[in-house]
Protein backbone atom coordinates (compact mmCIF):
# COMPACT_ATOMS: atom_id res chain seq x y z
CA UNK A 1 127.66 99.48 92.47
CA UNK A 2 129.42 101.81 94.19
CA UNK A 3 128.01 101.21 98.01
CA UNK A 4 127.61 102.80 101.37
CA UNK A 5 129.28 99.77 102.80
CA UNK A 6 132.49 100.09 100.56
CA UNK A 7 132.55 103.72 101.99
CA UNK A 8 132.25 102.46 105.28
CA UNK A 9 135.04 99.82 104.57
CA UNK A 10 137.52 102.50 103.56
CA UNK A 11 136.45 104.76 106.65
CA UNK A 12 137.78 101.26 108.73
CA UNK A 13 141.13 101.83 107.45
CA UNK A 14 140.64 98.98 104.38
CA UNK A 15 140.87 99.58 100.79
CA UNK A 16 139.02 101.77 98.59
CA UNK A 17 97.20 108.23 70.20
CA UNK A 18 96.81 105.56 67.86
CA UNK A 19 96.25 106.17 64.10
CA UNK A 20 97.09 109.66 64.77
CA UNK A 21 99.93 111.07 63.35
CA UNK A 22 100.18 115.05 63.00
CA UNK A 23 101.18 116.86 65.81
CA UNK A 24 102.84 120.58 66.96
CA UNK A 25 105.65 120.31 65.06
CA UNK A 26 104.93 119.32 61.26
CA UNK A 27 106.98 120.25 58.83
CA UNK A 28 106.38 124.09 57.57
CA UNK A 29 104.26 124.38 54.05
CA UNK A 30 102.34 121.26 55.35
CA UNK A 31 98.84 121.72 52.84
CA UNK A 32 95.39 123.24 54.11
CA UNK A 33 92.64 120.71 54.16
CA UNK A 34 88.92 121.21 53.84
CA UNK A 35 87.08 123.30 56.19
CA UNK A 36 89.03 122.73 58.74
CA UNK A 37 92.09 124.03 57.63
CA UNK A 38 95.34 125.52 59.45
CA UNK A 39 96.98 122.19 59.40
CA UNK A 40 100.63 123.58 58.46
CA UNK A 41 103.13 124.43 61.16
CA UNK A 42 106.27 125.56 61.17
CA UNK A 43 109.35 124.36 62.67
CA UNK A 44 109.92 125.32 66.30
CA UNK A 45 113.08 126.08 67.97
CA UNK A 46 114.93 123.69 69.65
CA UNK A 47 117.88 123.94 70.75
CA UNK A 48 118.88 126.26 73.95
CA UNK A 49 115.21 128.13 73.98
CA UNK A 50 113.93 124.51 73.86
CA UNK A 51 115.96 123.70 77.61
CA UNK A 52 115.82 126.82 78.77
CA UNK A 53 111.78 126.46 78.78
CA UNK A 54 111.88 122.76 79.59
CA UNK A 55 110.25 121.90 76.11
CA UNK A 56 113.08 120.02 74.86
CA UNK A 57 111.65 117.73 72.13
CA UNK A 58 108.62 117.87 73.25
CA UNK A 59 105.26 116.51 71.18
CA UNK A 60 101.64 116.86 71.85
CA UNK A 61 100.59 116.07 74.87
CA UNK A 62 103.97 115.58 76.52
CA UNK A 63 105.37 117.00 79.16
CA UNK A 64 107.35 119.87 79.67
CA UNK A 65 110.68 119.38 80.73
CA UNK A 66 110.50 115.42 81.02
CA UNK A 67 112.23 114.56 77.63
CA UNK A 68 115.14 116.47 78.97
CA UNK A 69 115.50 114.90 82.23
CA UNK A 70 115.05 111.69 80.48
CA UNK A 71 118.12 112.56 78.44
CA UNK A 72 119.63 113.53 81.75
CA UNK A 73 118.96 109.75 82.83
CA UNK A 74 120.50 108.15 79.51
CA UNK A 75 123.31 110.33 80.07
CA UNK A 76 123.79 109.02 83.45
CA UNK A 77 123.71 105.66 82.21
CA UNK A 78 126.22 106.55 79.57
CA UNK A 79 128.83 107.40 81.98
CA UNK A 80 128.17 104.70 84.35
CA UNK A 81 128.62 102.11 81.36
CA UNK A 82 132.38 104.44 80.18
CA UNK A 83 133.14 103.87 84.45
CA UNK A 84 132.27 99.84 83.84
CA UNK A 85 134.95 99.87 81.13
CA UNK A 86 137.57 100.52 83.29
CA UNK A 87 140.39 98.46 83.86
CA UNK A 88 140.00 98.25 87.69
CA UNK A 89 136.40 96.51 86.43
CA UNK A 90 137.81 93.47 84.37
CA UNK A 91 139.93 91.74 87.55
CA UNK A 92 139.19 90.24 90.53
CA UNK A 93 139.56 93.49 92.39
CA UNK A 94 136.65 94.50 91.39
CA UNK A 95 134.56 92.06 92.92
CA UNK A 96 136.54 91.75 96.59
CA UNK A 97 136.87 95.09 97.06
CA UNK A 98 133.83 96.85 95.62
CA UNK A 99 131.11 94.53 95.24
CA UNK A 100 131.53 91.79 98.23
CA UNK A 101 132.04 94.52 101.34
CA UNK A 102 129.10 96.01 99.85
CA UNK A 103 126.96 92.83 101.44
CA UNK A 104 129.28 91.41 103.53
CA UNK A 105 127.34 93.36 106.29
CA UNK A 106 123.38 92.33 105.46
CA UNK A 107 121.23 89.60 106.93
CA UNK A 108 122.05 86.01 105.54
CA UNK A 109 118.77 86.30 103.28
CA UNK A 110 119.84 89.21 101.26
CA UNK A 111 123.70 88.72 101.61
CA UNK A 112 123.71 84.61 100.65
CA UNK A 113 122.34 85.30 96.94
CA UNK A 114 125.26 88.45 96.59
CA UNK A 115 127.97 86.21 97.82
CA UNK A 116 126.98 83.50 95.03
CA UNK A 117 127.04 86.17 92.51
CA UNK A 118 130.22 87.19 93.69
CA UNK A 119 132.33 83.48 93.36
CA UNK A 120 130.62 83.12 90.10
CA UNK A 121 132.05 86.14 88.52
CA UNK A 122 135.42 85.40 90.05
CA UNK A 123 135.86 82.56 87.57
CA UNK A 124 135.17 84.81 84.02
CA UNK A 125 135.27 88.10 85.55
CA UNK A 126 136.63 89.50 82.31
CA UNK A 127 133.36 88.59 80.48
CA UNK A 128 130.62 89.53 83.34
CA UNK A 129 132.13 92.54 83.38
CA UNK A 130 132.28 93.20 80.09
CA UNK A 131 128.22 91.80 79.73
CA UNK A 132 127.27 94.55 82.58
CA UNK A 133 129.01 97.49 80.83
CA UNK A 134 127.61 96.60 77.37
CA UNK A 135 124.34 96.12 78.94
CA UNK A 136 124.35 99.62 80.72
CA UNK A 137 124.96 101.16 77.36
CA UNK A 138 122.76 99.97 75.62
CA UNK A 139 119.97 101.15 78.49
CA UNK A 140 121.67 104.39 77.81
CA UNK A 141 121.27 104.42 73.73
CA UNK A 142 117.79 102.91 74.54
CA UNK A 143 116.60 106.40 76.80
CA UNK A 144 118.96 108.56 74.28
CA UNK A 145 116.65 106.79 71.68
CA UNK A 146 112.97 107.87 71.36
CA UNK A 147 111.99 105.14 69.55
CA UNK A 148 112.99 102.80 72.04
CA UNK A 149 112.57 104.93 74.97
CA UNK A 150 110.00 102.60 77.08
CA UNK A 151 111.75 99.40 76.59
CA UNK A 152 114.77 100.82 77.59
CA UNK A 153 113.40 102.51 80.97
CA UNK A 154 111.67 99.07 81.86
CA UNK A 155 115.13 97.77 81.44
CA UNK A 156 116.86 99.92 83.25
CA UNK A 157 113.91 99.19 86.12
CA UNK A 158 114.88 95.56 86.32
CA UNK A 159 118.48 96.12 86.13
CA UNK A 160 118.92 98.65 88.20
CA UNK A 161 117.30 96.66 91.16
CA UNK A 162 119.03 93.67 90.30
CA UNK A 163 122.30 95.28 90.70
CA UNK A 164 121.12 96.90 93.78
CA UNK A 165 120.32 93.68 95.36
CA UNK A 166 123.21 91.85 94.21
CA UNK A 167 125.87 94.68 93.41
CA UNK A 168 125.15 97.15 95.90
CA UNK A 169 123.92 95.49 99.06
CA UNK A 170 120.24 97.12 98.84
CA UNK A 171 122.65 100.18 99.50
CA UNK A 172 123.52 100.21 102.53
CA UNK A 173 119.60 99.99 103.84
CA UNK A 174 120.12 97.47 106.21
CA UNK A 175 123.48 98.20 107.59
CA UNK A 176 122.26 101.86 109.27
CA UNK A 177 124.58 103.62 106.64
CA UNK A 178 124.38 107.86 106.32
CA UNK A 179 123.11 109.14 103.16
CA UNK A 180 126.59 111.26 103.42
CA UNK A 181 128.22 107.87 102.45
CA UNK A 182 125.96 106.67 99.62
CA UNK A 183 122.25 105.23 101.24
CA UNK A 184 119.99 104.17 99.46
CA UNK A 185 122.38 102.99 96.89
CA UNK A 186 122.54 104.92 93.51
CA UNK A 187 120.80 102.63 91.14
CA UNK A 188 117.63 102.85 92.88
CA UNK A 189 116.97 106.20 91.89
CA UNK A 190 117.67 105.29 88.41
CA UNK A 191 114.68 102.99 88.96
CA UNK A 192 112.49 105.41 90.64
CA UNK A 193 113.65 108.06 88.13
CA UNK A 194 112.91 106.22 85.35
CA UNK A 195 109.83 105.00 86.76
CA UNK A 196 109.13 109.20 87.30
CA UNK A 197 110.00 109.77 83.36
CA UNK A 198 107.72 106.91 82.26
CA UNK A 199 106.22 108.54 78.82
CA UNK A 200 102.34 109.31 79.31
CA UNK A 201 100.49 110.82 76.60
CA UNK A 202 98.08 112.97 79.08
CA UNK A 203 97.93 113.03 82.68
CA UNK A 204 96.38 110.09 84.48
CA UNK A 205 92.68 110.18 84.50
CA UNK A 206 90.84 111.79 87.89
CA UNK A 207 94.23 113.71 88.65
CA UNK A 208 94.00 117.64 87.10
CA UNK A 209 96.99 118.71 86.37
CA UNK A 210 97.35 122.24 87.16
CA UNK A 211 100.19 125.43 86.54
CA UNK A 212 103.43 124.82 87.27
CA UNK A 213 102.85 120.89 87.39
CA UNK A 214 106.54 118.85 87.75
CA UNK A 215 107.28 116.01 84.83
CA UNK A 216 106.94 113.58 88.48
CA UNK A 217 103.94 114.70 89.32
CA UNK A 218 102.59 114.12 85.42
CA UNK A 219 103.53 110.63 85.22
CA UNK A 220 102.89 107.32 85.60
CA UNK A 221 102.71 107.17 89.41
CA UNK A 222 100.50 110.44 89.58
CA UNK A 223 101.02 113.35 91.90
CA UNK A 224 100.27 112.35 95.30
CA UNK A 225 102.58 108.87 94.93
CA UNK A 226 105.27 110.73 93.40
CA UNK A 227 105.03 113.02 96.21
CA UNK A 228 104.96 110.33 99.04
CA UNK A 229 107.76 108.56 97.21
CA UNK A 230 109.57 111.70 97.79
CA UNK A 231 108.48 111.98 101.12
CA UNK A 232 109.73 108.51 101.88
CA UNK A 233 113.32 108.88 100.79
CA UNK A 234 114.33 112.04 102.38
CA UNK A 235 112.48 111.32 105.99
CA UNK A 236 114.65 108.00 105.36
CA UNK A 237 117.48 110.59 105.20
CA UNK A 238 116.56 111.92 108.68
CA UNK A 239 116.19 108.61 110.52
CA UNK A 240 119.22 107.96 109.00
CA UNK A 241 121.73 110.55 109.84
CA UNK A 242 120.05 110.19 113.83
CA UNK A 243 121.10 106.82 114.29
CA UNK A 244 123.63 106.65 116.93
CA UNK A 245 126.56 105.17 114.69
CA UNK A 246 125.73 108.47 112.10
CA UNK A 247 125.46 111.04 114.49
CA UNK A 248 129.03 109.97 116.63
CA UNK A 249 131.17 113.02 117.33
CA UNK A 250 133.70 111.90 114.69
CA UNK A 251 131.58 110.77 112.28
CA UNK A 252 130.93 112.81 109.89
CA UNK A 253 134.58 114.03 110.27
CA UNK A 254 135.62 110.24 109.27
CA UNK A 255 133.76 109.98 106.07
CA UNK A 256 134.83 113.16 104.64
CA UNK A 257 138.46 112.18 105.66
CA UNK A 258 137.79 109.05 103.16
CA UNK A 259 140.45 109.90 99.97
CA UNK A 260 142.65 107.10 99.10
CA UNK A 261 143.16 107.61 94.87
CA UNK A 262 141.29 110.80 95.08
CA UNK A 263 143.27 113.65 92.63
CA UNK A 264 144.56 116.46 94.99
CA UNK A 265 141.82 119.57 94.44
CA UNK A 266 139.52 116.74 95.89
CA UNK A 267 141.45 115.78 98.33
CA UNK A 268 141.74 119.37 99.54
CA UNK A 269 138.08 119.75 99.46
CA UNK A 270 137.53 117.20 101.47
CA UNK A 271 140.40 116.97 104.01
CA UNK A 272 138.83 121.06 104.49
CA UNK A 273 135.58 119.69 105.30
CA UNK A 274 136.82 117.10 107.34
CA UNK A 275 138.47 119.94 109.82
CA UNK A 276 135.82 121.55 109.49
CA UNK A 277 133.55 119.07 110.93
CA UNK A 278 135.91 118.05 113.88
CA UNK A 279 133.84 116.49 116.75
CA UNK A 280 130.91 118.15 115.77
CA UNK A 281 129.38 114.85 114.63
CA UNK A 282 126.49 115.38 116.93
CA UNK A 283 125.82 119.04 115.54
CA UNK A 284 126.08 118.72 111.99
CA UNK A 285 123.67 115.39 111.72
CA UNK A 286 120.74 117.10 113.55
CA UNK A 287 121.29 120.05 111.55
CA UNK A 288 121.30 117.85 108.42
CA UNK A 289 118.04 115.59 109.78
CA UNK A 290 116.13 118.74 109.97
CA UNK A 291 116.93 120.03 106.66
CA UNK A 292 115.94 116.53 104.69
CA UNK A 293 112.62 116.73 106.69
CA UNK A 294 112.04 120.23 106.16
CA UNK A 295 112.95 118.90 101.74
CA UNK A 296 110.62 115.65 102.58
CA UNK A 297 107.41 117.57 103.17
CA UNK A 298 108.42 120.69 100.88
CA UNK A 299 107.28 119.21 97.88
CA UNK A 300 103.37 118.78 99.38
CA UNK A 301 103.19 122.80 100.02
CA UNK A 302 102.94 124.91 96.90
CA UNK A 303 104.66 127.81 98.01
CA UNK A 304 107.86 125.75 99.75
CA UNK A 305 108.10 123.26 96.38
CA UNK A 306 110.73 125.58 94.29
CA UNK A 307 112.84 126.28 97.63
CA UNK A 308 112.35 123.31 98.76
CA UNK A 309 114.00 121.18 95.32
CA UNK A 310 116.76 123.64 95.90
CA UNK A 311 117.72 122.57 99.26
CA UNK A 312 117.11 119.10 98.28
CA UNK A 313 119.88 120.06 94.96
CA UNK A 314 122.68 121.55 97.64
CA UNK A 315 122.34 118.91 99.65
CA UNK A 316 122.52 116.45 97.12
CA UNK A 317 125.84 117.99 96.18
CA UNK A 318 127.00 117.91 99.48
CA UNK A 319 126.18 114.61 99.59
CA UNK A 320 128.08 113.85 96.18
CA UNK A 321 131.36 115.76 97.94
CA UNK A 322 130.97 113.50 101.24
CA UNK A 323 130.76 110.38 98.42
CA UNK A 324 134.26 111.63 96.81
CA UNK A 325 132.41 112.71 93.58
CA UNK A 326 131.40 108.93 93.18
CA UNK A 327 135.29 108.05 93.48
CA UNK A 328 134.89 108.69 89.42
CA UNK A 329 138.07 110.46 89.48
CA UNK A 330 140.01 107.00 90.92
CA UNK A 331 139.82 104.51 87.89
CA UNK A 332 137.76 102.56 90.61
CA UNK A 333 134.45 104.17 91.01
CA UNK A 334 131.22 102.54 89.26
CA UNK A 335 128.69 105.02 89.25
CA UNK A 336 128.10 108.57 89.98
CA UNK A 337 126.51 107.85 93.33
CA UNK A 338 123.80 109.28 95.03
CA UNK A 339 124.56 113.42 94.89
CA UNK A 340 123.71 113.88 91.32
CA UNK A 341 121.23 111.67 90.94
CA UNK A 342 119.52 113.17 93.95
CA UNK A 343 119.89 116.60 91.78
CA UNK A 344 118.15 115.41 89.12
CA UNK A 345 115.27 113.26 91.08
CA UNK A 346 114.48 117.19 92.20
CA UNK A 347 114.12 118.10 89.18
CA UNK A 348 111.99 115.69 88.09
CA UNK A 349 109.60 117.48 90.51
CA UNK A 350 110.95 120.80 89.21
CA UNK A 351 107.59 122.81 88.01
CA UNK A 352 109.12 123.64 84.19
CA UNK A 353 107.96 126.73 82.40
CA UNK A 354 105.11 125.85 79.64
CA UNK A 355 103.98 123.17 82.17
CA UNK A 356 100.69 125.44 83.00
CA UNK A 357 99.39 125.38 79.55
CA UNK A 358 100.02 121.83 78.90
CA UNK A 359 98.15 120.86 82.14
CA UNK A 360 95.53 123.01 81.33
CA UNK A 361 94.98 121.06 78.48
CA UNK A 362 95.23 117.84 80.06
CA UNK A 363 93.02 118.14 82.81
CA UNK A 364 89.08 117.29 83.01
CA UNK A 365 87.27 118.43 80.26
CA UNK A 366 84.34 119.79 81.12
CA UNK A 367 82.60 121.69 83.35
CA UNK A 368 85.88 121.36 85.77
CA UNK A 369 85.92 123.90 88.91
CA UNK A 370 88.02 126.67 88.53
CA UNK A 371 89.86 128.37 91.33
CA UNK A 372 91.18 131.36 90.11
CA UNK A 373 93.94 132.88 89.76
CA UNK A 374 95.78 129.29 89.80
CA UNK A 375 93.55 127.65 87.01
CA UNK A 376 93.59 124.73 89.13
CA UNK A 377 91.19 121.79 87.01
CA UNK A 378 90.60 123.86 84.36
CA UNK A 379 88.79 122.30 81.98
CA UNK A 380 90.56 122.83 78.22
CA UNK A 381 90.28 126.82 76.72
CA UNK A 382 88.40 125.83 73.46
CA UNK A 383 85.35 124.66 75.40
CA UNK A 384 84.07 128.23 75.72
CA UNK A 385 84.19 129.32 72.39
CA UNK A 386 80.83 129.60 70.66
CA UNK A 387 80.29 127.66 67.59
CA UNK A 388 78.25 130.65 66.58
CA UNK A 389 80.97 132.51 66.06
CA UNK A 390 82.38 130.29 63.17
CA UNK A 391 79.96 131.66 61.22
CA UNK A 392 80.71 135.42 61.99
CA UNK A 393 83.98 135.10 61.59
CA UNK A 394 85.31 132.21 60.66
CA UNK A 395 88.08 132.69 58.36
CA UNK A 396 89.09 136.35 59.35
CA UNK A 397 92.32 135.23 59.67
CA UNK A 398 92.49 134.73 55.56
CA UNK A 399 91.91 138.48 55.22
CA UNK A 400 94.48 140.08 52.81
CA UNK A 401 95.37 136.92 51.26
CA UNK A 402 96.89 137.12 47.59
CA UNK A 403 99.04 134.58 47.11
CA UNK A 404 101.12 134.90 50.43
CA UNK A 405 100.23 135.29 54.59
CA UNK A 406 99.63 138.69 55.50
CA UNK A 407 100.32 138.16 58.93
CA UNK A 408 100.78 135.11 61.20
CA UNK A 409 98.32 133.79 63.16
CA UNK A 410 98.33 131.95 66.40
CA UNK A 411 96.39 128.59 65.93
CA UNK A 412 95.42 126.27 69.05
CA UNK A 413 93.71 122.86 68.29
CA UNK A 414 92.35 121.12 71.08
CA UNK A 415 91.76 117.63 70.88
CA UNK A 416 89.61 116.08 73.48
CA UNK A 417 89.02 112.31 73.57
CA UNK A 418 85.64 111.24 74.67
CA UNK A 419 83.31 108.63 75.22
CA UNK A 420 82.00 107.18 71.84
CA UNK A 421 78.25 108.05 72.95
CA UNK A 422 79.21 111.49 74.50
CA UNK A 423 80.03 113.36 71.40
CA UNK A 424 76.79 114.73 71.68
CA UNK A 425 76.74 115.88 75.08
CA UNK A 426 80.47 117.58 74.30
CA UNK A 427 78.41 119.54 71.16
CA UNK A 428 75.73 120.59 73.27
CA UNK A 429 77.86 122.46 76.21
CA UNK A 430 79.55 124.25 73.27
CA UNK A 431 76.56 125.37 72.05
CA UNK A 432 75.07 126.38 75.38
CA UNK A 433 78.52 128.97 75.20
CA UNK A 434 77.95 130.41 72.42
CA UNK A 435 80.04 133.92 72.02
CA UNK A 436 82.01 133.41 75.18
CA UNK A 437 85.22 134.42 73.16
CA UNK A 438 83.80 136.41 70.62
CA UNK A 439 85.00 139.47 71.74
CA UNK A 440 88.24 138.85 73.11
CA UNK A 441 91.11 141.04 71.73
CA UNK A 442 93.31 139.04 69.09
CA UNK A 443 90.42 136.53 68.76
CA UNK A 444 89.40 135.72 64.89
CA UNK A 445 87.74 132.60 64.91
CA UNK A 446 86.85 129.00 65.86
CA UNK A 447 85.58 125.28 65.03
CA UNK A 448 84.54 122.44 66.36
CA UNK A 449 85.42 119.31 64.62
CA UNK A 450 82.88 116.34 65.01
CA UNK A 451 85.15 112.70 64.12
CA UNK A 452 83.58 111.08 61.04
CA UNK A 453 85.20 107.70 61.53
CA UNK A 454 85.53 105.06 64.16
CA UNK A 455 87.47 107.67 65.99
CA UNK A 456 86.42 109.65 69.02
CA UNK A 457 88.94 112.37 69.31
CA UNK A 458 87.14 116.05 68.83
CA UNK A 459 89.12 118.96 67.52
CA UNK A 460 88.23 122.84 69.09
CA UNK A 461 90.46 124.45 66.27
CA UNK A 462 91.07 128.25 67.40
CA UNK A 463 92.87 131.15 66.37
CA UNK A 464 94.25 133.99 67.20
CA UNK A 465 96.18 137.41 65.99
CA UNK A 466 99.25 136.23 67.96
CA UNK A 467 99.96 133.97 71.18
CA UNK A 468 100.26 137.28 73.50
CA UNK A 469 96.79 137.50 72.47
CA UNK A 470 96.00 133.65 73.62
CA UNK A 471 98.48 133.75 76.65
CA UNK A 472 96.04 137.48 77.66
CA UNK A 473 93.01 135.38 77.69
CA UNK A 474 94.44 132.65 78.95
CA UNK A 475 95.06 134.49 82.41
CA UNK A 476 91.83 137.17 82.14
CA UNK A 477 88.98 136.92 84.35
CA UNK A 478 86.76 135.63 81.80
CA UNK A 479 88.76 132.45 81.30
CA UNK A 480 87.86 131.48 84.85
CA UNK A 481 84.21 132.63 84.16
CA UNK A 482 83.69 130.69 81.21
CA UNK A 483 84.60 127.63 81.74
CA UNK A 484 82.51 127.40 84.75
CA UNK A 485 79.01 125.71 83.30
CA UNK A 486 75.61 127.29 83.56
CA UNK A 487 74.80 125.52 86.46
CA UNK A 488 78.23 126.65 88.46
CA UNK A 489 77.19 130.25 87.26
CA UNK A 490 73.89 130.19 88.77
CA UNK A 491 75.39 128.91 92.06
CA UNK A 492 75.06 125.14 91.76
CA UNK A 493 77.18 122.23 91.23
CA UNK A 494 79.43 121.36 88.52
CA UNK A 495 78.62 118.82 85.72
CA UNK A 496 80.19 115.87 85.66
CA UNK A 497 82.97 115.92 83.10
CA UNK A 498 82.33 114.65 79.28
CA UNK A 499 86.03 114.21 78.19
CA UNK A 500 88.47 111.98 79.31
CA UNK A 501 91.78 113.61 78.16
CA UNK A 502 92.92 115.93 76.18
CA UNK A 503 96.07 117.41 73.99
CA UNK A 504 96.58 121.02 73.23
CA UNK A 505 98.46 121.67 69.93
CA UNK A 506 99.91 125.11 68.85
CA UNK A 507 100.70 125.96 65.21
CA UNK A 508 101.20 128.86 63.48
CA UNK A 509 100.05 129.52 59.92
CA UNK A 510 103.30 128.96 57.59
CA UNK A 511 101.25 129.01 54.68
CA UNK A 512 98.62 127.99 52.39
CA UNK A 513 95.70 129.69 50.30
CA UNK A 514 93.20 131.77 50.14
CA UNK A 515 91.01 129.57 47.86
C-alpha cells in the first residue's frame, strides 16, 4: 500500500496427472517391476545446484525455474506481512498518511469506495490492521507451501487487487504518476506474478514450447499473452515518464530528494542522485522512455530477450532507489514497492537452464516440424526409437549384473497422453521408425508401454550409458531428422499430431536385479 501518490505527497513538502503418482525423484532402491522395469531413482540434488540450474524442487512436467520464483513471491509476501506488523500500522497514522493521499487524487468513482474504507478502519484500526497482516502471511505460508500453493496464489490474486483498489489508489494510474515514484502500484505485480507462476502440469495445448522457454511464457496465460502483458507495462512506463508533469526540469531531481525517516547511507544515495539529476528533468525521462520501450518489445525478439530482462532488472533497481528502497528502512513503509518486484517479474521471463529439455518434452507429440538447430516444436525424443530394437537389445543395460549395478545408466521415460482411440495411431508411427536410435553412441535400449487400464498415458521408456550420451543425441543432426515423419522426409507436409501433452522423466538406475 505503499503508493505513487504518497510519494508525490511527500515530494509537496507533506509527510511521509491424476491417479499417477511416481515421478523423477522417487526414493533410491525403489523395486523393478515387470518388463518394464527401471522404476527406481535416486535422490537428486537440491540445494544450490538445484537454483543455480533453475530446477529448484522441481517434479515431472514442471517448469524449470518457476518453483523458485514462486518461493521468491511467498517471500515477498512474507516481508510485506513482518512491514504490516509495524507499529506505525496499528494507529490512525497509518490510514491519513499512507493510505488516504494514496486516492485522495482519483476520479470520484474509484476514490468514493477508498475513502469509505478509510473512515471504517479509523474506528478499530488496531484490528483491520492486524486482519491484513495475518492475512498476508498466511498468502505467504500458502506459496511457501506446495500443498497449498494454488489456493494461496488465487488468494493473493484477489487480495492483491483489492488492496490496490482500495489501499493503493489503482497506483497511481490515474493520477499521471512516474514509475520512478511507484506506478502501477506494487501489489499488482504480485497479481500478475502470481498469475505468471500459476502451476501447469505441461504447457498449454497448441503452444510448443521450445529451448530456453521462460517459467512466463510456460504458464497459464501462454507465451504470446505473457509477452503482451509485458509489453503493456513497460510501454506504460514510457507514456508515463513523457507526460509533461514527469518529464519537468526538476522532476526527477524532486523525487529522488524525497528522504524524510530514511537511515543516512540512503539518504546519501539519494541526495547524490538528486544533484546529479539537477534540471535535467527533460534529459533523463526521454532517456528513461526509450530504454522501457527498447525492455517492452525485447522480450518478443529471441536474441534481445536475455539483455533485454537485464535492462528491465537495473532499471527496476533504479526504480526501487528513486522509491527509497520501499521506505522499508522507516518503520512506515508497507511493501517493497515496485523495483524488486519488477526484478523478479523479469525473471519470470528469464529462459532457466534445463528449460530446453523440459519443453522438448512438452511440446506436440508427433510428427511436429523441426527447425534445427533451435528444436523449435519438437515433438518428444522417444518417438524415434524403434520398437524393434527392444528386442535386440533390450536389457543391455543388465549386462554384468551379480548382485549389484555395474555401471549407471541414464533412463528417460516419456509419457505422452493421448486420445483414448489414438493409441493405435501413436504405435504405428513408432513402428514406421523402427532403428532410428539403434545406433546412437551410449544407446542400449527401449520400450514402448501400451496403458492396460482406463488410462491413456503411454510410456517410451529409454536408456542410455550416461546423460552426456542422451544430451549428444539430443543436439545431433539425426534428432532433427528423425522426428520429422515419412511424409516430411519425402518433402510433404507434416502429420497432424497424435499426443496431446507430454512429461519427460529422468532416472537413473539405483538398483535392482538381474532376475
Amino acid at each position: 500500500m505503499h503508493s505513487p501518490a504518497t510519494r508525490l505527497r511527500a515530494v509537496r513538502g507533506l509527510p511521509a496427472a491424476p491417479g499417477h503418482r511416481a515421478g523423477p525423484r522417487l526414493a533410491a532402491g525403489s523395486r523393478l517391476q515387470g518388463a518394464s522395469g527401471l522404476r527406481a531413482a535416486s535422490w537428486l540434488g537440491r540445494g544450490w545446484e538445484s537454483l543455480r540450474s533453475g530446477t529448484l524442487a522441481r517434479r515431472a512436467g514442471d517448469v524449470p525455474g518457476r518453483r523458485g520464483l514462486q518461493i521468491c513471491l511467498g517471500l515477498a509476501w512474507l516481508i510485506d506481512a513482518g512491514l504490516q506488523y509495524q507499529p506505525f500500522m496499528f494507529g490512525p497514522f497509518f490510514v491519513t498518511l499512507t493510505i488516504e493521499p494514496a486516492s485522495a487524487s482519483n476520479p470520484g468513482a474509484a476514490a468514493s469506495p477508498a475513502a469509505w474504507v478509510s473512515h471504517l478502519m479509523l474506528r478499530h484500526i488496531a484490528v483491520y490492521n492486524a486482519a491484513f497482516a495475518t492475512i498476508q502471511l498466511l498468502i505467504a505460508a500458502g506459496i511457501l507451501w506446495r500443498r497449498t500453493l494454488r489456493p494461496a496464489l488465487a488468494a493473493s490474486v484477489v487480495w492483491a487487487l483489492l488492496v490496490w483498489w482500495l489501499g493503493e489508489g489503482l497506483g497511481g494510474i490515474l493520477t499521471g504518476a512516474s514509475p520512478l515514484m511507484g506506478v502501477p502500484g506494487a501489489v499488482v505485480l504480485y497479481a500478475l506474478i502470481a498469475i505468471l507462476l500459476w502451476p501447469t502440469d505441461r504447457a498449454p495445448a497448441g503452444q510448443p514450447t521450445s529451448p530456453g522457454t521462460s517459467p512466463a511464457a510456460s504458464g497459464l496465460l501462454g507465451a504470446m499473452a505473457a509477452r503482451l502483458s509485458w509489453l503493456v507495462l513497460w510501454a506504460s512506463f514510457s507514456y508515463y515518464l513523457l507526460l509533461p508533469a514527469n518529464r519537468a526540469a526538476g522532476a526527477i531531481s524532486g523525487i529522488f530528494s524525497v528522504t524524510d525517516g530514511q537511515p543516512g547511507w540512503i539518504v546519501s544515495i539519494m541526495n547524490g542522485l538528486s544533484r546529479l539529476a539537477g534540471q535535467r528533468g527533460l534529459e533523463i525521462s526521454i532517456v528513461l522512455a526509450v530504454l522501457c520501450a527498447v525492455v517492452a518489445v525485447g522480450v518478443f525478439a529471441p536474441p534481445a530477450v536475455k539483455p533485454a530482462l537485464i535492462l528491465a532488472m537495473a532499471l527496476g533497481l533504479l526504480f526501487w532507489i528513486a522509491e527509497g528502497l520501499g521506505g522499508i528502512f522507516t518503520g512506515q513503509g508497507t511493501d517493497l514497492n515496485t523495483g524488486p518486484l519488477l526484478v523478479l517479474l523479469a525473471a519470470c521471463f528469464w529462459p532457466f537452464p534445463g528449460a530446453a529439455a523440459a519443453g522438448t518434452a512438452a511440446a506436440s507429440n508427433e510428427d511436429a516440424s523441426i527447425r534445427a538447430p533451435t528444436l523449435a516444436d519438437a515433438p518428444d525424443i522417444a518417438r524415434v526409437l524403434s520398437p524393434a530394437s527392444a528386442e535386440r537389445g533390450r536389457w543391455r543395460a543388465w549386462h554384468g549384473l551379480a548382485g549389484m549395478i555395474e555401471h549407471m545408466t541414464v533412463v528417460k521415460i516419456n509419457a505422452i497422453t493421448v486420445p483414448a482411440d489414438s493409441g493405435d495411431e501413436l504405435a504405428r508411427r513408432f513402428a514406421a521408425r523402427a532403428g532410428a536410435v539403434d545406433n546412437q553412441d551410449g544407446f542400449e535400449g527401449f520400450e514402448l508401454l501400451k496403458p492396460t487400464d482406463e488410462r491413456t498415458t503411454w510410456l517410451v521408456v529409454t536408456r542410455w550409458r550416461d546423460q552426456a550420451s542422451f544430451d549428444a543425441w539430443l543436439h545431433s543432426p539425426a534428432f532433427g531428422h528423425g522426428h520429422r515423419s515419412a511424409a516430411e522426409r519425402s518433402g510433404g507436409e507434416p502429420s497432424a499430431p497424435v499426443g496431446i501433452s507430454s512429461e519427460l522423466w529422468s532416472y537413473e538406475v539405483a538398483g535392482g536385479s538381474a532376475g
